[in-house]
C-alpha atoms as a PDB file:
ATOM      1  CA  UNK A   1      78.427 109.744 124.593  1.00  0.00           C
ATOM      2  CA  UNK A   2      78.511 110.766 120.958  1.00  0.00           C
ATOM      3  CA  UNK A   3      82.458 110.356 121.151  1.00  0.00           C
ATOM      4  CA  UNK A   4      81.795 107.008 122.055  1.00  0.00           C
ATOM      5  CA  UNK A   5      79.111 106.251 118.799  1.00  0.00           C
ATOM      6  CA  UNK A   6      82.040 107.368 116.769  1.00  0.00           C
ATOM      7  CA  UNK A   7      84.667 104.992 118.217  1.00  0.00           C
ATOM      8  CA  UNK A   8      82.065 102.278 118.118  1.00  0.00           C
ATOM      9  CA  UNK A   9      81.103 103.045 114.522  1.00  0.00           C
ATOM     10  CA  UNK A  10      84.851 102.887 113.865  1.00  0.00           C
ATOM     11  CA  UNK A  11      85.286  99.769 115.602  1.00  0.00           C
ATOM     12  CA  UNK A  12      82.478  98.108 113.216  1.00  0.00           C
ATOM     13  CA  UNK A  13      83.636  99.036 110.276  1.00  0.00           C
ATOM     14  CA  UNK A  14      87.299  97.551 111.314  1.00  0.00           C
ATOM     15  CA  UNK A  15      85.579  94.732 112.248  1.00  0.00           C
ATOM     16  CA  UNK A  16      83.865  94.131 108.928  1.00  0.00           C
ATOM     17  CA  UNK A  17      87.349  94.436 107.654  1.00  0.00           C
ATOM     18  CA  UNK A  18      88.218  92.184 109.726  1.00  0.00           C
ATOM     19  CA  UNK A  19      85.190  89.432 108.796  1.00  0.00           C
ATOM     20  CA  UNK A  20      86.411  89.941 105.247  1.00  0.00           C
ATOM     21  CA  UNK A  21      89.762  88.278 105.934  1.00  0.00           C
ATOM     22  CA  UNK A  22      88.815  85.771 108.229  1.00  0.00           C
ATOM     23  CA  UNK A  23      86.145  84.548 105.365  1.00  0.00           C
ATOM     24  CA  UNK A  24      89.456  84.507 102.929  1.00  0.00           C
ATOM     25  CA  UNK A  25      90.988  82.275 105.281  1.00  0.00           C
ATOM     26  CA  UNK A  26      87.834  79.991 106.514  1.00  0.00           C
ATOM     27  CA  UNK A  27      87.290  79.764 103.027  1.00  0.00           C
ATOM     28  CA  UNK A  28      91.551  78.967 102.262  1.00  0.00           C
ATOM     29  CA  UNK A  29      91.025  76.338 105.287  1.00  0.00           C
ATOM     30  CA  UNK A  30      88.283  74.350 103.310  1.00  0.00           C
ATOM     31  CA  UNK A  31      91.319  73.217 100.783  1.00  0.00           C
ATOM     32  CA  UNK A  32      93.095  70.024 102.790  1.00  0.00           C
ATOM     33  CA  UNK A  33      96.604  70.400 103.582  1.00  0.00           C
ATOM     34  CA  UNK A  34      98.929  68.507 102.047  1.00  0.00           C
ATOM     35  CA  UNK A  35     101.294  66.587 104.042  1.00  0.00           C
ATOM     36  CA  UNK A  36     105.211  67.500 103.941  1.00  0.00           C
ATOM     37  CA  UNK A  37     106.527  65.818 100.734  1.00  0.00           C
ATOM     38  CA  UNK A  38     103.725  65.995  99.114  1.00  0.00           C
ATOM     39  CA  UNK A  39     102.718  68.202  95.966  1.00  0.00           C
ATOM     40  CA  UNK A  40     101.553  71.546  96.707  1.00  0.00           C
ATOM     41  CA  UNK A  41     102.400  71.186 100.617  1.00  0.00           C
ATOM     42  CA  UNK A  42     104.946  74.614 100.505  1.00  0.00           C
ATOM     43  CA  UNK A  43     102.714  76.523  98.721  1.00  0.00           C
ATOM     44  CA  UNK A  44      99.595  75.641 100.986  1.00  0.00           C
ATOM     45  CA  UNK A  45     101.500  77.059 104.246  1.00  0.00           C
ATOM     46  CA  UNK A  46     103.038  79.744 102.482  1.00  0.00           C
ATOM     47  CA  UNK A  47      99.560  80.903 101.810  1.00  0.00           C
ATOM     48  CA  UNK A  48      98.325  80.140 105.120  1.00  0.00           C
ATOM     49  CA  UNK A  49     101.285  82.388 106.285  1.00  0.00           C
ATOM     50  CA  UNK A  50     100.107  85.119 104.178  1.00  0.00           C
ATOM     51  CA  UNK A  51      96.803  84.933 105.581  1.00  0.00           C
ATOM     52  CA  UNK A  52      97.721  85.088 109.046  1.00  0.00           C
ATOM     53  CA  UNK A  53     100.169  87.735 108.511  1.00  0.00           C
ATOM     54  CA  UNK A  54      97.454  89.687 106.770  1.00  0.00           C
ATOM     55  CA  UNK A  55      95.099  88.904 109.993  1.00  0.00           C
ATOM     56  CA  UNK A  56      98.011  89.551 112.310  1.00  0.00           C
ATOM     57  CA  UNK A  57      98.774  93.041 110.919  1.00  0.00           C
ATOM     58  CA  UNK A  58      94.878  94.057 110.663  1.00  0.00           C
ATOM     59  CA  UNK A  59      94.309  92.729 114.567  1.00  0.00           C
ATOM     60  CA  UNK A  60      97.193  94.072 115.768  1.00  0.00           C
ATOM     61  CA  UNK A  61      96.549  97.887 114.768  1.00  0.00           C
ATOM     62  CA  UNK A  62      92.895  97.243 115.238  1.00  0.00           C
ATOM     63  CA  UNK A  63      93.251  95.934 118.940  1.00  0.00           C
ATOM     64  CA  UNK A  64      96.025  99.112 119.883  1.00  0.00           C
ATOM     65  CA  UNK A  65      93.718 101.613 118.532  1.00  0.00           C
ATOM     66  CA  UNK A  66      91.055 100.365 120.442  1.00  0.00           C
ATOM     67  CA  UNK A  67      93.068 100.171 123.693  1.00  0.00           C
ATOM     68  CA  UNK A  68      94.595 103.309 123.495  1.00  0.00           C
ATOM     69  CA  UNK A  69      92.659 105.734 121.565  1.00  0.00           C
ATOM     70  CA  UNK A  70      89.633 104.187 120.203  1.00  0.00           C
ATOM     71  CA  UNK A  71      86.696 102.553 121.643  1.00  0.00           C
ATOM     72  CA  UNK A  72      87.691 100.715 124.738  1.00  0.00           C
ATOM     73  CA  UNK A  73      89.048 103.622 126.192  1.00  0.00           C
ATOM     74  CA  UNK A  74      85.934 106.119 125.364  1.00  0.00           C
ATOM     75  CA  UNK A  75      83.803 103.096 126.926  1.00  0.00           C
ATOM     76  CA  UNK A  76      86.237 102.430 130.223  1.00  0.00           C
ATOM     77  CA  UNK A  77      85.892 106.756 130.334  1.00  0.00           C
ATOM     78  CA  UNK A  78      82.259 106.941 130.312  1.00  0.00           C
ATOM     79  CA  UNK A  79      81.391 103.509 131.836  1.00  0.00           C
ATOM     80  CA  UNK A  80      84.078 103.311 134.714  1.00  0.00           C
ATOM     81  CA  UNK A  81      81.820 100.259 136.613  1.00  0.00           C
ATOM     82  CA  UNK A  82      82.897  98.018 133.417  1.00  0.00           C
ATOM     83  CA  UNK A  83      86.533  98.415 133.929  1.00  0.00           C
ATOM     84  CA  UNK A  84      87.205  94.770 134.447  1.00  0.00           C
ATOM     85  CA  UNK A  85      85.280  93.432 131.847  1.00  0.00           C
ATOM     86  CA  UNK A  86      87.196  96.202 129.702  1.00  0.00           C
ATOM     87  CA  UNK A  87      90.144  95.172 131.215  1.00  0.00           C
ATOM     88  CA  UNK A  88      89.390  91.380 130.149  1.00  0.00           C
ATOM     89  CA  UNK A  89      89.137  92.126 126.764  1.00  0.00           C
ATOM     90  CA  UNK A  90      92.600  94.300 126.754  1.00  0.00           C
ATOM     91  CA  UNK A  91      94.187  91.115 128.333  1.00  0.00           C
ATOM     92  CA  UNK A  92      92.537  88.852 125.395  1.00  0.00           C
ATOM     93  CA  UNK A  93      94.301  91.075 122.556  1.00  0.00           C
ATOM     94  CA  UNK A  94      97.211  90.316 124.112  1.00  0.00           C
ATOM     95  CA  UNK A  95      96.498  86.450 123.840  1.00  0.00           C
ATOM     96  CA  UNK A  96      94.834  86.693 120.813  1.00  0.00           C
ATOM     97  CA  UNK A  97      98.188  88.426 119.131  1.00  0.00           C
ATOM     98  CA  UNK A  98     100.485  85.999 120.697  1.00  0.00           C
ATOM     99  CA  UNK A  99      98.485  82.723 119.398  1.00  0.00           C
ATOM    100  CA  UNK A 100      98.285  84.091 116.158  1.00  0.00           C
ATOM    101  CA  UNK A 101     102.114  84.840 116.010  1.00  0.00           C
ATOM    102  CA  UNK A 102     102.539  81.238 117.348  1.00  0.00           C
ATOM    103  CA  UNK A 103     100.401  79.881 114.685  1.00  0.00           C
ATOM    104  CA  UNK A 104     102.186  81.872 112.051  1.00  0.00           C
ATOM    105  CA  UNK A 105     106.075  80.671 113.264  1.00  0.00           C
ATOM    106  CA  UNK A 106     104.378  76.981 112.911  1.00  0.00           C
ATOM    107  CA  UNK A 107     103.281  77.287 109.379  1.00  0.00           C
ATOM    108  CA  UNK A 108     106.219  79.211 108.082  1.00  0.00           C
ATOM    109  CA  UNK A 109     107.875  75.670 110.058  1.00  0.00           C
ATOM    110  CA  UNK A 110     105.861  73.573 107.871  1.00  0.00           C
ATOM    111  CA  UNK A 111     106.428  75.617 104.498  1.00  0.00           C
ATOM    112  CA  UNK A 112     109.960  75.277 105.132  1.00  0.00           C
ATOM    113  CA  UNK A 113     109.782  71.584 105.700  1.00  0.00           C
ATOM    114  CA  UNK A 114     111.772  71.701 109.240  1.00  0.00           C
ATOM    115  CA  UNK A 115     110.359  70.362 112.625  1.00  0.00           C
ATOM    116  CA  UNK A 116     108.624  70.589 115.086  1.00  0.00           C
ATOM    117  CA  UNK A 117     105.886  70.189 111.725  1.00  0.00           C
ATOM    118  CA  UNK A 118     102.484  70.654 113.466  1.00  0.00           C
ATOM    119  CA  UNK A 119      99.484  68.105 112.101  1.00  0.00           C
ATOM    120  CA  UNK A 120      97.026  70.806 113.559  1.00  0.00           C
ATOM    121  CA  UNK A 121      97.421  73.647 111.604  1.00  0.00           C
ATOM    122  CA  UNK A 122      93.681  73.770 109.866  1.00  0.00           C
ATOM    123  CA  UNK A 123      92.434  73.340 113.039  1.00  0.00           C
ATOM    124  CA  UNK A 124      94.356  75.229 115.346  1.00  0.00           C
ATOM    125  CA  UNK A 125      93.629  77.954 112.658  1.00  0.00           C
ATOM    126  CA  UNK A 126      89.842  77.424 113.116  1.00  0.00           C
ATOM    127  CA  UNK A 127      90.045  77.227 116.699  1.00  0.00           C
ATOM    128  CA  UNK A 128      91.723  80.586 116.807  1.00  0.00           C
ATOM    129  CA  UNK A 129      89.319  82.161 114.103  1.00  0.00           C
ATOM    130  CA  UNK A 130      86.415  81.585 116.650  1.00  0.00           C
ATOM    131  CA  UNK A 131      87.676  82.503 119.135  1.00  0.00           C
ATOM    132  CA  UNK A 132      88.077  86.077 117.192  1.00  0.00           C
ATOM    133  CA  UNK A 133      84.761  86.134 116.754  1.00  0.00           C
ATOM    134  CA  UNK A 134      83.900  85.203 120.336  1.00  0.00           C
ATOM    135  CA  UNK A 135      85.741  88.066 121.439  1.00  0.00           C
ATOM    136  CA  UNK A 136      84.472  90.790 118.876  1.00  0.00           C
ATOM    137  CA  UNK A 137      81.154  89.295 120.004  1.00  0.00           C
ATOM    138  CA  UNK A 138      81.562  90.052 123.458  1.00  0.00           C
ATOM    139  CA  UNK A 139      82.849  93.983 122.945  1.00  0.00           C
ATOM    140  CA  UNK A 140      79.785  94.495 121.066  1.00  0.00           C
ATOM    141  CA  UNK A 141      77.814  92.572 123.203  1.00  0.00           C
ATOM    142  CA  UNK A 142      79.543  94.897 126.288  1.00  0.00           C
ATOM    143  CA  UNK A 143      79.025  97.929 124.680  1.00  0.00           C
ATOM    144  CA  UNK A 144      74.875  97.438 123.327  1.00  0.00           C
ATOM    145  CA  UNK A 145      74.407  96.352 127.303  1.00  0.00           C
ATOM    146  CA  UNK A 146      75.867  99.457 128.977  1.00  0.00           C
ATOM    147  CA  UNK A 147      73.975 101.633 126.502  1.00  0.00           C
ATOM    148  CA  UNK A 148      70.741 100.088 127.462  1.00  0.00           C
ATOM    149  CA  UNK A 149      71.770  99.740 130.965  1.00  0.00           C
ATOM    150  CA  UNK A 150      72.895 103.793 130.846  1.00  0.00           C
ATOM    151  CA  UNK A 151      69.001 104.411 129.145  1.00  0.00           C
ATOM    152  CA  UNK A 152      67.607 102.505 132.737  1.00  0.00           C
ATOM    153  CA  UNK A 153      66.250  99.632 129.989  1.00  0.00           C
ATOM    154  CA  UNK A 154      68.618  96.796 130.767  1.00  0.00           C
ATOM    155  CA  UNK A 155      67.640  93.512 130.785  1.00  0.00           C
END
């Protein structure tokens, strides 16, 4: 169990990390974006791109460690009857990386001025950013319930 406490403390502080530079781009997001042609429209999705790059990088070795080394796999070892729900959240990095790489190709689209040039961008962003959250939620969530649950004080 203790080996577990340490992943999970682990996986907090990443996830604070984390918080930090999805409030530097919530808080990039609250600047309108400029439409192609106009002033300042290159530089605004260049600087979305470095945002999600930054994110990108920072989920990607966040979400590996905790599949393969880290806290999902100390949890799926000690708490074998949440394998699926374990599982489910494996499956989600996957999703989660391959959105964000999607949303990435589209702005560096849109900072070059080619097409396809996506209207969405702020809001696909967004829309991506909670769902994040949602998910960080939900391993949290996961792991508080099966400690309770292990202590016979579940819900």
């Amino acid at each position: 169990m203790e080996a577990i406490n340490t992943a999970f403390d682990q996986v907090a502080q990443q996830h604070e990390e984390i918080h930090g530079i999805i409030a530097e781009l919530r808080l990039f997001l609250e600047t309108p974006r400029p439409d192609v042609g106009e002033k300042g429209a290159h530089s605004w999705s260049t600087k979305l791109s470095e945002h999600l790059l930054l994110l990108h990088d920072k989920l990607y070795r966040h979400f590996r460690d905790e599949e393969r080394t880290g806290f999902l796999g100390e949890l799926n070892r000690a708490f074998p009857r949440a394998s699926r729900a374990i599982d489910a959240l494996c499956k989600e990095h996957d999703w989660i990386l391959r959105n964000l790489g999607s949303l990435l190709s589209a702005s560096i689209c849109y900072s070059a001025g080619r097409a396809p040039e996506n209207p969405q961008l702020r809001r696909w962003a967004l829309s991506l950013v909670e769902h994040l959250e949602r998910h960080e939620r939900e391993e949290t969530d996961l792991y508080q319930r099966l400690q309770y649950e292990d202590l016979g004080v579940g819900d």
